[in-house]
PDB file of N, CA and C in Angstrom:
ATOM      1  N   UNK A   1       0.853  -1.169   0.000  1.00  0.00           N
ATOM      2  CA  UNK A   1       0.000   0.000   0.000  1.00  0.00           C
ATOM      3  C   UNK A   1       0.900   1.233   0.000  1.00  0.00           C
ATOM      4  N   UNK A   2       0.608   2.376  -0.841  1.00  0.00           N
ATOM      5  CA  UNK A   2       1.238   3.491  -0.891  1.00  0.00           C
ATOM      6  C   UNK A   2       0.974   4.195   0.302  1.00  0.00           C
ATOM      7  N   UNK A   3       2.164   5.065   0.417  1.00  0.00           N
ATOM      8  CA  UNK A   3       2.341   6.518   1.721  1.00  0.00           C
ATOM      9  C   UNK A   3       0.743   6.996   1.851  1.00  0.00           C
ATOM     10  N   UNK A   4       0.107   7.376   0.661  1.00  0.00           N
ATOM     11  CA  UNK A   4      -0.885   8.380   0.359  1.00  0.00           C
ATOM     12  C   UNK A   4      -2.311   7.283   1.205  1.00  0.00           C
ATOM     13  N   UNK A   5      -1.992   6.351   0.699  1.00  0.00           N
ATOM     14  CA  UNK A   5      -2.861   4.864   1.063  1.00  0.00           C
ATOM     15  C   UNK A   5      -3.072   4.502   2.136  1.00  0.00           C
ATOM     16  N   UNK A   6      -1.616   4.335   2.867  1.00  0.00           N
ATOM     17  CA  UNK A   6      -1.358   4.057   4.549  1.00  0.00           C
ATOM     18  C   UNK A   6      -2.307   5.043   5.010  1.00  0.00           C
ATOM     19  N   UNK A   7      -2.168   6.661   4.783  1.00  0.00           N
ATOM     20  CA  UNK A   7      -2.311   7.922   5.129  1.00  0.00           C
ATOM     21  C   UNK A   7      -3.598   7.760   5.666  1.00  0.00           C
ATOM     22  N   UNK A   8      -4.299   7.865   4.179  1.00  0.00           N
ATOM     23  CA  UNK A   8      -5.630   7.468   4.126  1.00  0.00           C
ATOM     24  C   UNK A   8      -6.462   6.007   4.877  1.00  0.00           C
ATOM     25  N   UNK A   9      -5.688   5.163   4.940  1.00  0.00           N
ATOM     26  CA  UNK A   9      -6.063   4.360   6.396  1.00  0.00           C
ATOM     27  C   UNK A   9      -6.459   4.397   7.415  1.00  0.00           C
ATOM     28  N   UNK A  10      -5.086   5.201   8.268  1.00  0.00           N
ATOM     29  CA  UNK A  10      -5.145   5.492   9.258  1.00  0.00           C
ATOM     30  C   UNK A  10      -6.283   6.372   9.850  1.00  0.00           C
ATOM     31  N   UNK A  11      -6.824   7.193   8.379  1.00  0.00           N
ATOM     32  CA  UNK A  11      -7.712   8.282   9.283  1.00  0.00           C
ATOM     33  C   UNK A  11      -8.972   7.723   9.219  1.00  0.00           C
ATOM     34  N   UNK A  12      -8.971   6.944   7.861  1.00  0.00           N
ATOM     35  CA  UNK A  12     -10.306   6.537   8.222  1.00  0.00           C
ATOM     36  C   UNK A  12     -10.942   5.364   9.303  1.00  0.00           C
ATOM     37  N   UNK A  13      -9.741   4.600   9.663  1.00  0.00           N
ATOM     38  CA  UNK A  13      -9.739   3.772  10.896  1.00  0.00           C
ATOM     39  C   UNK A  13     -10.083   4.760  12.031  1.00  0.00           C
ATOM     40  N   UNK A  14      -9.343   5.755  12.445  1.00  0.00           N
ATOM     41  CA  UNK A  14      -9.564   6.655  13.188  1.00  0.00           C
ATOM     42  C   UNK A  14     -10.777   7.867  13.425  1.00  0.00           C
ATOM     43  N   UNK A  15     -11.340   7.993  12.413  1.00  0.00           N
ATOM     44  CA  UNK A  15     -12.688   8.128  12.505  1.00  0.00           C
ATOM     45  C   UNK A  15     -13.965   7.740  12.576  1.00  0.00           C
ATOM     46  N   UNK A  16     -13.260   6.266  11.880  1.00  0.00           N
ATOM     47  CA  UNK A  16     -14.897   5.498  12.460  1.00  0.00           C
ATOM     48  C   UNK A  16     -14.701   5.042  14.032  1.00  0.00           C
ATOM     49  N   UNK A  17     -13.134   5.222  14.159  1.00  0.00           N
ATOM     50  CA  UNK A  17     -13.382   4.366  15.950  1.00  0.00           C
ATOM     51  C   UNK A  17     -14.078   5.690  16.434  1.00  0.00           C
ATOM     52  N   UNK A  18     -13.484   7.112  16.023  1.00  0.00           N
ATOM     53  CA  UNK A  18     -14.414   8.289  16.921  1.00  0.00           C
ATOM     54  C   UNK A  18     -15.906   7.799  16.744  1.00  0.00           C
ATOM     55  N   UNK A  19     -15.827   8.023  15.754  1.00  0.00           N
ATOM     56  CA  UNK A  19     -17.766   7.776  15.408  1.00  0.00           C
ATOM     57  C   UNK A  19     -18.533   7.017  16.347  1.00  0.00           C
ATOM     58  N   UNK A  20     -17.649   5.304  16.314  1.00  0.00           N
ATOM     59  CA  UNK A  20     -18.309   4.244  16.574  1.00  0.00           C
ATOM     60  C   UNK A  20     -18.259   4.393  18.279  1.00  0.00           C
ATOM     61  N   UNK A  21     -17.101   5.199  18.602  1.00  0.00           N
ATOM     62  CA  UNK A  21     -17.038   5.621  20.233  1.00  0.00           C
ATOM     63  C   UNK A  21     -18.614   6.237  20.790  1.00  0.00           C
ATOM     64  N   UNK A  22     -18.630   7.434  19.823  1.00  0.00           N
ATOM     65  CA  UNK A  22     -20.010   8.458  19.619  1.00  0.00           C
ATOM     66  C   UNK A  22     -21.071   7.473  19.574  1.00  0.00           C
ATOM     67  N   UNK A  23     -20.933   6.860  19.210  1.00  0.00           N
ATOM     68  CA  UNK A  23     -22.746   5.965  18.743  1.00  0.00           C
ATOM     69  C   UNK A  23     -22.820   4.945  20.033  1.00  0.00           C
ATOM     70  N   UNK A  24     -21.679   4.756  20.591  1.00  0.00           N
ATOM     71  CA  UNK A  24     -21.927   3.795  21.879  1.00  0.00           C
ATOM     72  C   UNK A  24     -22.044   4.711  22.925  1.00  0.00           C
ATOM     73  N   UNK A  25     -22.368   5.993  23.316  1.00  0.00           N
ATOM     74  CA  UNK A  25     -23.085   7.004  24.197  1.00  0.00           C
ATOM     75  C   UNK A  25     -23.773   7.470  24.352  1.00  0.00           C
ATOM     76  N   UNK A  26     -24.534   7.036  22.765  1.00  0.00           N
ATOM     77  CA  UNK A  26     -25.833   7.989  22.219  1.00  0.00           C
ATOM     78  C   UNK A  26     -27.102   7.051  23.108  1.00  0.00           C
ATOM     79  N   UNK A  27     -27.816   7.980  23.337  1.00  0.00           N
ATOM     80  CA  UNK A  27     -29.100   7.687  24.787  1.00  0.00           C
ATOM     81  C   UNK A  27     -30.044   6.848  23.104  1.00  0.00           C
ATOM     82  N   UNK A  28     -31.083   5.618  23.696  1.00  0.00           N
ATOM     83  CA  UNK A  28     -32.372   5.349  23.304  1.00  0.00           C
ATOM     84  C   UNK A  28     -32.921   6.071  22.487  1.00  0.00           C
ATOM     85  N   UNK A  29     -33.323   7.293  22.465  1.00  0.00           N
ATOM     86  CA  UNK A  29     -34.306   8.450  21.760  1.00  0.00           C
ATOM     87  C   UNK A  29     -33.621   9.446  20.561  1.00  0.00           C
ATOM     88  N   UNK A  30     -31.830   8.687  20.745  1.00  0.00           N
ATOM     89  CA  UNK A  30     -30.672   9.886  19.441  1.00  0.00           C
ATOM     90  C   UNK A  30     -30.939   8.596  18.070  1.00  0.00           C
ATOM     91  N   UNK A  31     -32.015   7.986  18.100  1.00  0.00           N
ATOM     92  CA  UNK A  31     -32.179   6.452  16.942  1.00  0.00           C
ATOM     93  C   UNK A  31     -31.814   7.372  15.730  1.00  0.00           C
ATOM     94  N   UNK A  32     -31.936   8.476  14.933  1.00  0.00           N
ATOM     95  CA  UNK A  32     -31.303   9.359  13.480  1.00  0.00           C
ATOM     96  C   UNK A  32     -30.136   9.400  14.041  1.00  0.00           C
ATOM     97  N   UNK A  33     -29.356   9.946  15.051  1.00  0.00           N
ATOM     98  CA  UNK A  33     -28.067  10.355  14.847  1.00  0.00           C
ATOM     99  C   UNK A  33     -27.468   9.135  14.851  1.00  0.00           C
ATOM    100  N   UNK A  34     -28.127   7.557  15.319  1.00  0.00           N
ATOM    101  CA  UNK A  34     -27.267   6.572  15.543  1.00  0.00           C
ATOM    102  C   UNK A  34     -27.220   6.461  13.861  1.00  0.00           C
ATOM    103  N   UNK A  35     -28.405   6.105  13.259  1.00  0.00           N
ATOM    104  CA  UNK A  35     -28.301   5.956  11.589  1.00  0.00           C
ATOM    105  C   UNK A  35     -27.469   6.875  11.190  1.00  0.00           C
ATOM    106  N   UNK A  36     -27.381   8.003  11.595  1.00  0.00           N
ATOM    107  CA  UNK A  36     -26.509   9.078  10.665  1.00  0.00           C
ATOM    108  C   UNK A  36     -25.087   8.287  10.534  1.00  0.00           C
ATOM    109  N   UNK A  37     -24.814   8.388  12.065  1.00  0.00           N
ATOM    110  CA  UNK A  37     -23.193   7.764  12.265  1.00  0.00           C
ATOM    111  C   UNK A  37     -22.759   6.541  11.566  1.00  0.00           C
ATOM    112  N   UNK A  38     -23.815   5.882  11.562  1.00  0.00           N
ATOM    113  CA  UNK A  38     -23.519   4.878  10.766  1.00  0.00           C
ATOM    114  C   UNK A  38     -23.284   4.623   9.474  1.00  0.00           C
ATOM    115  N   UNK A  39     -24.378   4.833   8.744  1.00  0.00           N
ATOM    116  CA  UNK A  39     -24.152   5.704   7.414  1.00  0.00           C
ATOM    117  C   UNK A  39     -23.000   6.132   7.166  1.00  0.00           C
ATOM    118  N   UNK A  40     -22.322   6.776   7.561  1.00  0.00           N
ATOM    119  CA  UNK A  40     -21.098   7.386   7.753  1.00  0.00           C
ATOM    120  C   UNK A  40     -20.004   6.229   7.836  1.00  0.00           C
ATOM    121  N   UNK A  41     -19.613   5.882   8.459  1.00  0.00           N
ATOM    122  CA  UNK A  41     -18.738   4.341   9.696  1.00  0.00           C
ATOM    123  C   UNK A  41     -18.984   3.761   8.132  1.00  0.00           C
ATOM    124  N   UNK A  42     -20.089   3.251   7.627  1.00  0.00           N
ATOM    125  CA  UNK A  42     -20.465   2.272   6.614  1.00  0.00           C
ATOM    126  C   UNK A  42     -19.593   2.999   5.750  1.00  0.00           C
ATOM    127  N   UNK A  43     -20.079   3.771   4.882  1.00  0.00           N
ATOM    128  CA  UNK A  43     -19.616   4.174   3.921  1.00  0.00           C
ATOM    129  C   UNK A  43     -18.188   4.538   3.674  1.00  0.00           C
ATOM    130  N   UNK A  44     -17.156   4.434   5.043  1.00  0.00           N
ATOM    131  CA  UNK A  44     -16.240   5.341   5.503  1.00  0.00           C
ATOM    132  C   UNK A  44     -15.363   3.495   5.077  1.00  0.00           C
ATOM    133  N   UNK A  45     -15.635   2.477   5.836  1.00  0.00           N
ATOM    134  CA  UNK A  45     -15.224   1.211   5.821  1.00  0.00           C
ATOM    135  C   UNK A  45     -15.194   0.550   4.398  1.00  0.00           C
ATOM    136  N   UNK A  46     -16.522   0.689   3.144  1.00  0.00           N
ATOM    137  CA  UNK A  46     -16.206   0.683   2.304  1.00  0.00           C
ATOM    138  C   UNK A  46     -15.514   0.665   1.406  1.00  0.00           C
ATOM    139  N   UNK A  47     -15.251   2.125   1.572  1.00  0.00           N
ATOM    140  CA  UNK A  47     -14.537   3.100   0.569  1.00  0.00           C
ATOM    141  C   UNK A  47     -12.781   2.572   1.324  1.00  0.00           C
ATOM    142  N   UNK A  48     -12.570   2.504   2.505  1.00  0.00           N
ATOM    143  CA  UNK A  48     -11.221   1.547   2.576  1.00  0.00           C
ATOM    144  C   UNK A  48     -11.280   0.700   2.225  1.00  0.00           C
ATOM    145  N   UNK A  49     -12.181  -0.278   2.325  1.00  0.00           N
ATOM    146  CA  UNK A  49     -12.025  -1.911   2.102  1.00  0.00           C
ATOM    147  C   UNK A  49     -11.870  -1.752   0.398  1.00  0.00           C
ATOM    148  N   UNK A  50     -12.252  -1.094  -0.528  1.00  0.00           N
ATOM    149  CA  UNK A  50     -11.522  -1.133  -1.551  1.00  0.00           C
ATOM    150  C   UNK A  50     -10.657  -0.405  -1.624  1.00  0.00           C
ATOM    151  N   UNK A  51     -10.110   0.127  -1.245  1.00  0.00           N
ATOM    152  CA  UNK A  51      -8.665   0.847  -1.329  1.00  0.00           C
ATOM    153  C   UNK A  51      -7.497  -0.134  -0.959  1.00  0.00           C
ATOM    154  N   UNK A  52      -8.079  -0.912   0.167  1.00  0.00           N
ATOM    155  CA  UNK A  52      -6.957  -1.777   0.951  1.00  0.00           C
ATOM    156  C   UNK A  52      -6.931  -2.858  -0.181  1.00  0.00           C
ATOM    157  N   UNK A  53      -7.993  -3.228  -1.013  1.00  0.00           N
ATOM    158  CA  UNK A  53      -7.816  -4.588  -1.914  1.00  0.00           C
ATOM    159  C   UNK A  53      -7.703  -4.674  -3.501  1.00  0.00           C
ATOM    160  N   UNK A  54      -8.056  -3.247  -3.866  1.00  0.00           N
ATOM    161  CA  UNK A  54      -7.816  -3.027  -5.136  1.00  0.00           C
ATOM    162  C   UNK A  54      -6.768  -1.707  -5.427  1.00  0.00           C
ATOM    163  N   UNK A  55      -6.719  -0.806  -4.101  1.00  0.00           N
ATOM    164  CA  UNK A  55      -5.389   0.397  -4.411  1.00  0.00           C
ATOM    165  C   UNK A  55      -6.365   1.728  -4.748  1.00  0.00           C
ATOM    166  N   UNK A  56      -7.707   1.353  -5.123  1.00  0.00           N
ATOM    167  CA  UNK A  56      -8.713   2.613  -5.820  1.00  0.00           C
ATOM    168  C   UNK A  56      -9.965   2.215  -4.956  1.00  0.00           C
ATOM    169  N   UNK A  57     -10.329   3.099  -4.513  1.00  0.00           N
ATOM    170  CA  UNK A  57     -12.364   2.936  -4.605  1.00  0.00           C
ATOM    171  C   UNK A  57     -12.414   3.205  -5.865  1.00  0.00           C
ATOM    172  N   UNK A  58     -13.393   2.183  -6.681  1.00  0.00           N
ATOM    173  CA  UNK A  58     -14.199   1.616  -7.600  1.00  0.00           C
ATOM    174  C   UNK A  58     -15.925   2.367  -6.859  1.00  0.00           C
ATOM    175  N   UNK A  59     -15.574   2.885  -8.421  1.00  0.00           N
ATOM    176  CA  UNK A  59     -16.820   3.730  -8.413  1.00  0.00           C
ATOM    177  C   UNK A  59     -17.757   3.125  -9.712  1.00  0.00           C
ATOM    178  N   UNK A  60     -18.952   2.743  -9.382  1.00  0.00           N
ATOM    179  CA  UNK A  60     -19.582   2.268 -10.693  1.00  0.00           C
ATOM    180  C   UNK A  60     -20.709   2.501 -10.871  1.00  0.00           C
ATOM    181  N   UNK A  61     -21.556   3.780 -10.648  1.00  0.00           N
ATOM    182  CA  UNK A  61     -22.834   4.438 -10.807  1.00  0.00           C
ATOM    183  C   UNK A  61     -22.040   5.698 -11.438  1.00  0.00           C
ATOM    184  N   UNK A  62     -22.941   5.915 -12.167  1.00  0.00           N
ATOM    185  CA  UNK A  62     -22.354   7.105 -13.549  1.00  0.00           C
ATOM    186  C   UNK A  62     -23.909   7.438 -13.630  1.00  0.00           C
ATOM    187  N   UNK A  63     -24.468   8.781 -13.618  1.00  0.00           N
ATOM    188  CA  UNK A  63     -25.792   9.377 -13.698  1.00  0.00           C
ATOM    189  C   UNK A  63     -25.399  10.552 -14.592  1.00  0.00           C
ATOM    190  N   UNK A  64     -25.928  10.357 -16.220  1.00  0.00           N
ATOM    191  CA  UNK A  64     -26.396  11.512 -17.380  1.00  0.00           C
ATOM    192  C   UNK A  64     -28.018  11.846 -17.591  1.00  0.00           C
ATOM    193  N   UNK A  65     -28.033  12.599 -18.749  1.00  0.00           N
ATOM    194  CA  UNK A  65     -29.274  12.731 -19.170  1.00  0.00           C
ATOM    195  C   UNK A  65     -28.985  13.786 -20.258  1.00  0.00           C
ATOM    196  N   UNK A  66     -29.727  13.610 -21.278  1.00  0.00           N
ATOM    197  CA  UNK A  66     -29.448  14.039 -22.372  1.00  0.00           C
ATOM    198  C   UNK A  66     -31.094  15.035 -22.419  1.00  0.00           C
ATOM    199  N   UNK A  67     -30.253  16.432 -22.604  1.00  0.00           N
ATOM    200  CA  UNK A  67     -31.027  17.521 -22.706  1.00  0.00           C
ATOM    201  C   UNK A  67     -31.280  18.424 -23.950  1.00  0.00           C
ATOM    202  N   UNK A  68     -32.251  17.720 -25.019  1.00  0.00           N
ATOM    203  CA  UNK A  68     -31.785  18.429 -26.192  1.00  0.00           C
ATOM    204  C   UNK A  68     -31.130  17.999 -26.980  1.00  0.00           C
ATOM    205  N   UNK A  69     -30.131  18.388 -27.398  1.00  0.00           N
ATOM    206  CA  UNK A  69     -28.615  17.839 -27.703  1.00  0.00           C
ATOM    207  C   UNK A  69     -27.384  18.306 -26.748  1.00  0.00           C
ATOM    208  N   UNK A  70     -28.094  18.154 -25.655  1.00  0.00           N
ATOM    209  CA  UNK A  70     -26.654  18.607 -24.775  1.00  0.00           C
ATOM    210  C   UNK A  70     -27.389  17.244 -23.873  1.00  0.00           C
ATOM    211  N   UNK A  71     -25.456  16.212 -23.500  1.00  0.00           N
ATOM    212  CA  UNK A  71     -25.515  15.760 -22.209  1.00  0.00           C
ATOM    213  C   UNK A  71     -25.310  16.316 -21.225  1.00  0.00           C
ATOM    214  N   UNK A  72     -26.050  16.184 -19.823  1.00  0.00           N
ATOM    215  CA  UNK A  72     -25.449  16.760 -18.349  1.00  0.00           C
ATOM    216  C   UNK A  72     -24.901  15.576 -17.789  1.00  0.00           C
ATOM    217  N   UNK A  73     -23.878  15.171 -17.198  1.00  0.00           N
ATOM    218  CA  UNK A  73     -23.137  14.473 -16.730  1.00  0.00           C
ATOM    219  C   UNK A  73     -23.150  15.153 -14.949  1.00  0.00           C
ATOM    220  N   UNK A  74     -23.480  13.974 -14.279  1.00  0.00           N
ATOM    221  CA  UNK A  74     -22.923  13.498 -12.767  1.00  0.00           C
ATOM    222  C   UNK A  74     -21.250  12.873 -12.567  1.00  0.00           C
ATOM    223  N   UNK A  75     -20.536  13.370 -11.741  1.00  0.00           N
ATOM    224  CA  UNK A  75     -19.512  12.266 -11.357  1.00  0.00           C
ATOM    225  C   UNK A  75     -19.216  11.210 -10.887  1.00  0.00           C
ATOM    226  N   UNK A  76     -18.808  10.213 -11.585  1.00  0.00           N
ATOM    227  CA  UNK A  76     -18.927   9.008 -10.583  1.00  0.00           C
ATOM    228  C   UNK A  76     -19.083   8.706  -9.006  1.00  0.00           C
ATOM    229  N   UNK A  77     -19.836   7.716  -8.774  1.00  0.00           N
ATOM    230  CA  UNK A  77     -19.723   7.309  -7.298  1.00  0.00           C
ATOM    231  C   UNK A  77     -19.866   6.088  -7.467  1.00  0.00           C
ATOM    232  N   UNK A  78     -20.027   5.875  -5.096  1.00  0.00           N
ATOM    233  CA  UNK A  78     -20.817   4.005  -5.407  1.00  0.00           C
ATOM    234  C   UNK A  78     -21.729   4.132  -4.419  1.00  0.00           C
ATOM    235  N   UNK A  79     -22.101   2.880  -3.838  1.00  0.00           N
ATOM    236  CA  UNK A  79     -22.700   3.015  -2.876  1.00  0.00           C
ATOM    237  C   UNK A  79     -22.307   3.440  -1.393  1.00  0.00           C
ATOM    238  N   UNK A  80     -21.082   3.263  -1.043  1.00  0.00           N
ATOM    239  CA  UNK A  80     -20.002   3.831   0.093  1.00  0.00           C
ATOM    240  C   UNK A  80     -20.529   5.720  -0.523  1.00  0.00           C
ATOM    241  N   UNK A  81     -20.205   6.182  -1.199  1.00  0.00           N
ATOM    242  CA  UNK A  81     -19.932   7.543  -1.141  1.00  0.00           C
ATOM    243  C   UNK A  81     -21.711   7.866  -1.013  1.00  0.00           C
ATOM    244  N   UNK A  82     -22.741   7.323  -1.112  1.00  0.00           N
ATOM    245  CA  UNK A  82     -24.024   7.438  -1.149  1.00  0.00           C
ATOM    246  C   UNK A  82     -24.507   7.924   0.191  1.00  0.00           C
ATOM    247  N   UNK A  83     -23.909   6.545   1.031  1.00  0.00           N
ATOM    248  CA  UNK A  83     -23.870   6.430   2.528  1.00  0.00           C
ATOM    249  C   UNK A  83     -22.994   7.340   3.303  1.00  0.00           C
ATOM    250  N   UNK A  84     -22.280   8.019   2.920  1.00  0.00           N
ATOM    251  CA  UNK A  84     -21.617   8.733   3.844  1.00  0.00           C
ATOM    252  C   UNK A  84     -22.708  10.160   3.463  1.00  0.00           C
ATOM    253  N   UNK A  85     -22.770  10.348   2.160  1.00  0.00           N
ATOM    254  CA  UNK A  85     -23.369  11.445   1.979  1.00  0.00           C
ATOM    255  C   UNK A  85     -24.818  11.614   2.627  1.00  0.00           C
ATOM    256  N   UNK A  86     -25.445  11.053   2.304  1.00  0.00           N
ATOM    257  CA  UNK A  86     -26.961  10.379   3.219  1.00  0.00           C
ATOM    258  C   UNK A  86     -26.631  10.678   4.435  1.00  0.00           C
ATOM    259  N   UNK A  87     -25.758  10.055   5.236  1.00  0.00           N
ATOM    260  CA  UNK A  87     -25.375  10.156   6.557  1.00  0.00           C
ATOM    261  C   UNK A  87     -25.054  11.260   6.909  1.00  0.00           C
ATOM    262  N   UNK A  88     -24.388  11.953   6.283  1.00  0.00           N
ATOM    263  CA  UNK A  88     -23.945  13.783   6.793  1.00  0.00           C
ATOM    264  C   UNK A  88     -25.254  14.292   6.924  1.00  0.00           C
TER     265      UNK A  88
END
């Protein structure tokens, strides 16, 4: 795994343990912020677990639409970047 790779490891290990710290304090009645965090944690684990096994998150949802004669183009994602976003 590259410097940039390790880098990127470490923090995201390190933020889901914050997170997952956060969600084990949260009272009965915080049930959205527990989904939020999670959402998050999920999407956060993902997006490493392909980094750690392929070197890239693999992105494979691509959203156009053809307006006219003009395409509008979205940027790739996946479902990891869905879930974190959802989750924020």
């Amino acid at each position: 795994m590259a410097s940039s790779a390790s880098g990127f490891a470490a923090l995201a290990l390190g933020v889901s343990a914050f997170l997952v710290g956060w969600m084990a304090r949260l009272r009965a009645h915080e049930r959205w912020t527990a989904v939020s965090l999670a959402l998050i944690v999920g999407g956060a684990v993902g997006n490493l677990l392909d980094r750690v096994l392929y070197g890239w998150v693999v992105d494979f949802i691509h959203l156009w639409v053809r307006v006219g004669g003009r395409a509008w183009s979205w940027p790739d994602f996946n479902v990891a970047d869905s879930a974190i976003t959802v989750g924020s």
